[in-house]
C-alpha atoms as a PDB file:
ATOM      1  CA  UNK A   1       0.000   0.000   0.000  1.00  0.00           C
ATOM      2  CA  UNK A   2       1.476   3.060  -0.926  1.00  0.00           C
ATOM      3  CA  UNK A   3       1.926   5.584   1.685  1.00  0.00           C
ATOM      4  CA  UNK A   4      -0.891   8.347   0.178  1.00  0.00           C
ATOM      5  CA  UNK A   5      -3.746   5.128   0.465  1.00  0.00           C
ATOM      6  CA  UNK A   6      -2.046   4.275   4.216  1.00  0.00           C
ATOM      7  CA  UNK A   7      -2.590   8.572   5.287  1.00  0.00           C
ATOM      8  CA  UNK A   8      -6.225   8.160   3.562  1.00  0.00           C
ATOM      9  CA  UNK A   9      -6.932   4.872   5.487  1.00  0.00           C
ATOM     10  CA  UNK A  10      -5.884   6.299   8.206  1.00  0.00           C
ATOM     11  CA  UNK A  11      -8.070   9.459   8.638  1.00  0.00           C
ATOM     12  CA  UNK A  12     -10.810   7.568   7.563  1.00  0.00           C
ATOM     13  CA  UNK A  13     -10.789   5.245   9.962  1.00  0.00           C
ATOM     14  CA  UNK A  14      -9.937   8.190  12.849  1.00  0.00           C
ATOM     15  CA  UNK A  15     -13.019  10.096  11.407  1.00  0.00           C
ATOM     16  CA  UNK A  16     -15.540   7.429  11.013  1.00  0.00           C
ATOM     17  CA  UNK A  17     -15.318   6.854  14.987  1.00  0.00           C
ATOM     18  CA  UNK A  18     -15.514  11.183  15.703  1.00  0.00           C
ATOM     19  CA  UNK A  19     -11.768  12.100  16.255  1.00  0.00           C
ATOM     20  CA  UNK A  20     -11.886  15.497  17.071  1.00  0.00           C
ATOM     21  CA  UNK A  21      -9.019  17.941  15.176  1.00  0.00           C
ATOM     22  CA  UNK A  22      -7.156  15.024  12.899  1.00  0.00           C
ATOM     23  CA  UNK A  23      -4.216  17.096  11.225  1.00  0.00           C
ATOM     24  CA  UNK A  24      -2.092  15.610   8.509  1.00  0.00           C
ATOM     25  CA  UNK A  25       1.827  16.678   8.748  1.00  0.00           C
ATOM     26  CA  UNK A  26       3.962  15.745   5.350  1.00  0.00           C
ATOM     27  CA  UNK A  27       7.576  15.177   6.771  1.00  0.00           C
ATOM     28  CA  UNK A  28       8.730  13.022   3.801  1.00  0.00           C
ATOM     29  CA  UNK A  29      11.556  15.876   3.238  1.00  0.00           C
ATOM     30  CA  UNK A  30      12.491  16.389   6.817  1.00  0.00           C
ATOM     31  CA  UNK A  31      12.978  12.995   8.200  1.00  0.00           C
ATOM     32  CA  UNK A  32      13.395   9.326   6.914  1.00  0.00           C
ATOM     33  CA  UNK A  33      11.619   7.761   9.380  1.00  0.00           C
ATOM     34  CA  UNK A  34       8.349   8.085   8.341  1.00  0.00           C
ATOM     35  CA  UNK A  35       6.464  10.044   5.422  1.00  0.00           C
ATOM     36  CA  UNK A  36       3.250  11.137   7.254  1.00  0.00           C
ATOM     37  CA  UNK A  37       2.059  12.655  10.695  1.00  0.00           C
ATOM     38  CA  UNK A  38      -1.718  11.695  11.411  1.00  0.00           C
ATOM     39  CA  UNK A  39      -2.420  13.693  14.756  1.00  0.00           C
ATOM     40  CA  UNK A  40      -6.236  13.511  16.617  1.00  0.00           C
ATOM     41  CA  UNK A  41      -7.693  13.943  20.011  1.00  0.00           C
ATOM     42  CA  UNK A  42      -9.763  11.561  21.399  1.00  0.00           C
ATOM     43  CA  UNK A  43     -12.748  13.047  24.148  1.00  0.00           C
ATOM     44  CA  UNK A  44     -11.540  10.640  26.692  1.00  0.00           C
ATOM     45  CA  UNK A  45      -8.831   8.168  27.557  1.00  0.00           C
ATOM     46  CA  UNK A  46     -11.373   5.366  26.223  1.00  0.00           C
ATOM     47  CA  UNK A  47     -12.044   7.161  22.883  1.00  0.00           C
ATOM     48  CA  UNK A  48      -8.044   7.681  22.467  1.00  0.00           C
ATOM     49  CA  UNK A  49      -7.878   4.085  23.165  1.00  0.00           C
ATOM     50  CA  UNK A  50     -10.913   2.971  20.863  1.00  0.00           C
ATOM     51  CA  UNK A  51      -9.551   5.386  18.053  1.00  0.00           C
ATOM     52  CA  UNK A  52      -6.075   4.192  18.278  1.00  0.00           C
ATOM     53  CA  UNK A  53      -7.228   0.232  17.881  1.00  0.00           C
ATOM     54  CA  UNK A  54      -9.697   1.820  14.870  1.00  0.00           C
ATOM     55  CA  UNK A  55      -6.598   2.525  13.185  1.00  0.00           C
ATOM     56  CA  UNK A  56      -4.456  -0.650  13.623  1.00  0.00           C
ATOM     57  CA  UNK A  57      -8.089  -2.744  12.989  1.00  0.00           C
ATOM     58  CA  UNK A  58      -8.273  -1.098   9.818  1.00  0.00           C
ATOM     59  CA  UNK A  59      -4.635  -1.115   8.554  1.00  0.00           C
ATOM     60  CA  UNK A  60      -5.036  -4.764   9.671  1.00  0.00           C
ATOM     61  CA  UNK A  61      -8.255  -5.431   7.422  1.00  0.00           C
ATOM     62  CA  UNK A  62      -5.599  -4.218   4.380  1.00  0.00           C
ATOM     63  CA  UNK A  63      -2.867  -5.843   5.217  1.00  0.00           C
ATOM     64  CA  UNK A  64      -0.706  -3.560   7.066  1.00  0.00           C
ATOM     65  CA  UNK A  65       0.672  -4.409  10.298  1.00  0.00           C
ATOM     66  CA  UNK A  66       1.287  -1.942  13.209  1.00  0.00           C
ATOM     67  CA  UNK A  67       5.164  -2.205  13.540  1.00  0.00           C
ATOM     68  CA  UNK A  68       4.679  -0.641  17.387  1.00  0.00           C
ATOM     69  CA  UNK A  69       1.981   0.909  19.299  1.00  0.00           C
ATOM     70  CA  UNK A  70       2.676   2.633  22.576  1.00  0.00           C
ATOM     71  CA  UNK A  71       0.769   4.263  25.066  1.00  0.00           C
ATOM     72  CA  UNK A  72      -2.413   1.882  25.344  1.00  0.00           C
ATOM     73  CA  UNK A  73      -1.949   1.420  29.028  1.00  0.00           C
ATOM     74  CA  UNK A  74      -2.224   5.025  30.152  1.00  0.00           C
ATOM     75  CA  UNK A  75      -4.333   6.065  26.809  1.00  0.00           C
ATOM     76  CA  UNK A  76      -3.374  10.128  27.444  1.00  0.00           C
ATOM     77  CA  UNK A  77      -1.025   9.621  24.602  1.00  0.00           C
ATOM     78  CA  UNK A  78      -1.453   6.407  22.008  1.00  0.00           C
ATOM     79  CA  UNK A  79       1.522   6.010  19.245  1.00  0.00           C
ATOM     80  CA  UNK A  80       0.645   4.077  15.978  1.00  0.00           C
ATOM     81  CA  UNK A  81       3.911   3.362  13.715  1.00  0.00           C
ATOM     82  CA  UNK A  82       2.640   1.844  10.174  1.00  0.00           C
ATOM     83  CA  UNK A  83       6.026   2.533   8.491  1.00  0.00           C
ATOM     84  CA  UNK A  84       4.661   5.274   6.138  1.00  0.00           C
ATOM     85  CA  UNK A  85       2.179   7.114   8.788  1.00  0.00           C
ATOM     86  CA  UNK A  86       2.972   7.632  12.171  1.00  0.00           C
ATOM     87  CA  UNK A  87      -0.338   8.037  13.954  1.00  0.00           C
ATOM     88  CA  UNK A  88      -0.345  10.121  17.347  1.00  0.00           C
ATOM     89  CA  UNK A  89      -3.751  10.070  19.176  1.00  0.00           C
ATOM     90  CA  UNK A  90      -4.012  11.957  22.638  1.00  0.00           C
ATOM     91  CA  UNK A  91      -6.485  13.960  24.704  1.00  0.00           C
ATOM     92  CA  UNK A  92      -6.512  17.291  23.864  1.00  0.00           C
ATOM     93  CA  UNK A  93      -4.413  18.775  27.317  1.00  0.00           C
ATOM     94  CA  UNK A  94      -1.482  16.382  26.065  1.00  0.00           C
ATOM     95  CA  UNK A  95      -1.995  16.971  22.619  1.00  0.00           C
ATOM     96  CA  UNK A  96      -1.763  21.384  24.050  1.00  0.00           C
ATOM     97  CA  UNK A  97       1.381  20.389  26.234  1.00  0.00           C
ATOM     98  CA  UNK A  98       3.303  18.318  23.488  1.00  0.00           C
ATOM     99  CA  UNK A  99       2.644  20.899  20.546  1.00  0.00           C
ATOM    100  CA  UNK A 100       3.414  18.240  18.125  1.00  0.00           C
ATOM    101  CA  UNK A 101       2.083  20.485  15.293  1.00  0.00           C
ATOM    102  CA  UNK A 102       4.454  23.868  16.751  1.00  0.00           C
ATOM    103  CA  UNK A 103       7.717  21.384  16.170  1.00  0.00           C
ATOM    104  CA  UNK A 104       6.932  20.068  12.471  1.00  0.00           C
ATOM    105  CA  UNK A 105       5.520  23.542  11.719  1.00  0.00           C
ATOM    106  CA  UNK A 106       7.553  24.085   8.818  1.00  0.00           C
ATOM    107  CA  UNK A 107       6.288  20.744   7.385  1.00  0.00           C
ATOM    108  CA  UNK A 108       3.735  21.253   4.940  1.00  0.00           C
ATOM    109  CA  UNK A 109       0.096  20.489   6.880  1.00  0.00           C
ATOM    110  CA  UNK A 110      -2.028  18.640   4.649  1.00  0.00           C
ATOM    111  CA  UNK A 111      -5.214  19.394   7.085  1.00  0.00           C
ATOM    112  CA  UNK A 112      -8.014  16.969   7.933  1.00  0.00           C
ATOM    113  CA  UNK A 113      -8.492  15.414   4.327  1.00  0.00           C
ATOM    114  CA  UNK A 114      -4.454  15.247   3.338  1.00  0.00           C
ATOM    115  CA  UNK A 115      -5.360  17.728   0.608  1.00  0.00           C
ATOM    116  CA  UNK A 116      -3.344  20.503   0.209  1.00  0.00           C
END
């Protein structure tokens, strides 16, 4: 799966369950680890949790496996790695604190939809 279909999977499958603020960071220039940023907030620790295992359920159903997920015990913060798309799922106070979006801020942001 190419890594355009894994960012689309991806916020699909965080939208169809009512992430809240899904933003879509293209680092493909600035880092070789991985070529997208999916970011969301869950409403609660459970909703992080249930969006995060939307996500690896999904990738699962086409064939991708999650390489590593972290953070399901405490569920403030859940971590995703698909190769391509990194996936980063926390409640919104962690999400604030972290600023994910203020350090890759000179990445192109793709917004909800990965459309420019």
């Amino acid at each position: 799966m190419q890594a355009e279909q894994l960012r689309e999977l991806v916020v699909n499958a965080l939208e169809d369950i009512k992430a809240q603020d899904v933003s879509v960071i293209d680092v493909r220039d600035r880092t070789s680890v991985t070529d997208f940023m999916v970011l969301a907030s869950g409403t609660s620790n459970r909703h992080v949790k249930s969006l995060a295992d939307s996500v690896v359920s999904e990738a699962k159903e086409q064939g991708v496996r999650a390489s590593n997920v972290e953070g399901s015990g405490a569920s403030d913060w859940i971590l995703v790695d698909l190769g391509d798309v990194v996936v980063h799922v926390m409640m919104p106070a962690t999400r604030e604190f972290y600023d994910l979006e203020r350090l890759w801020r000179d990445a192109p942001n793709l917004g909800v939809a990965g459309s420019e």
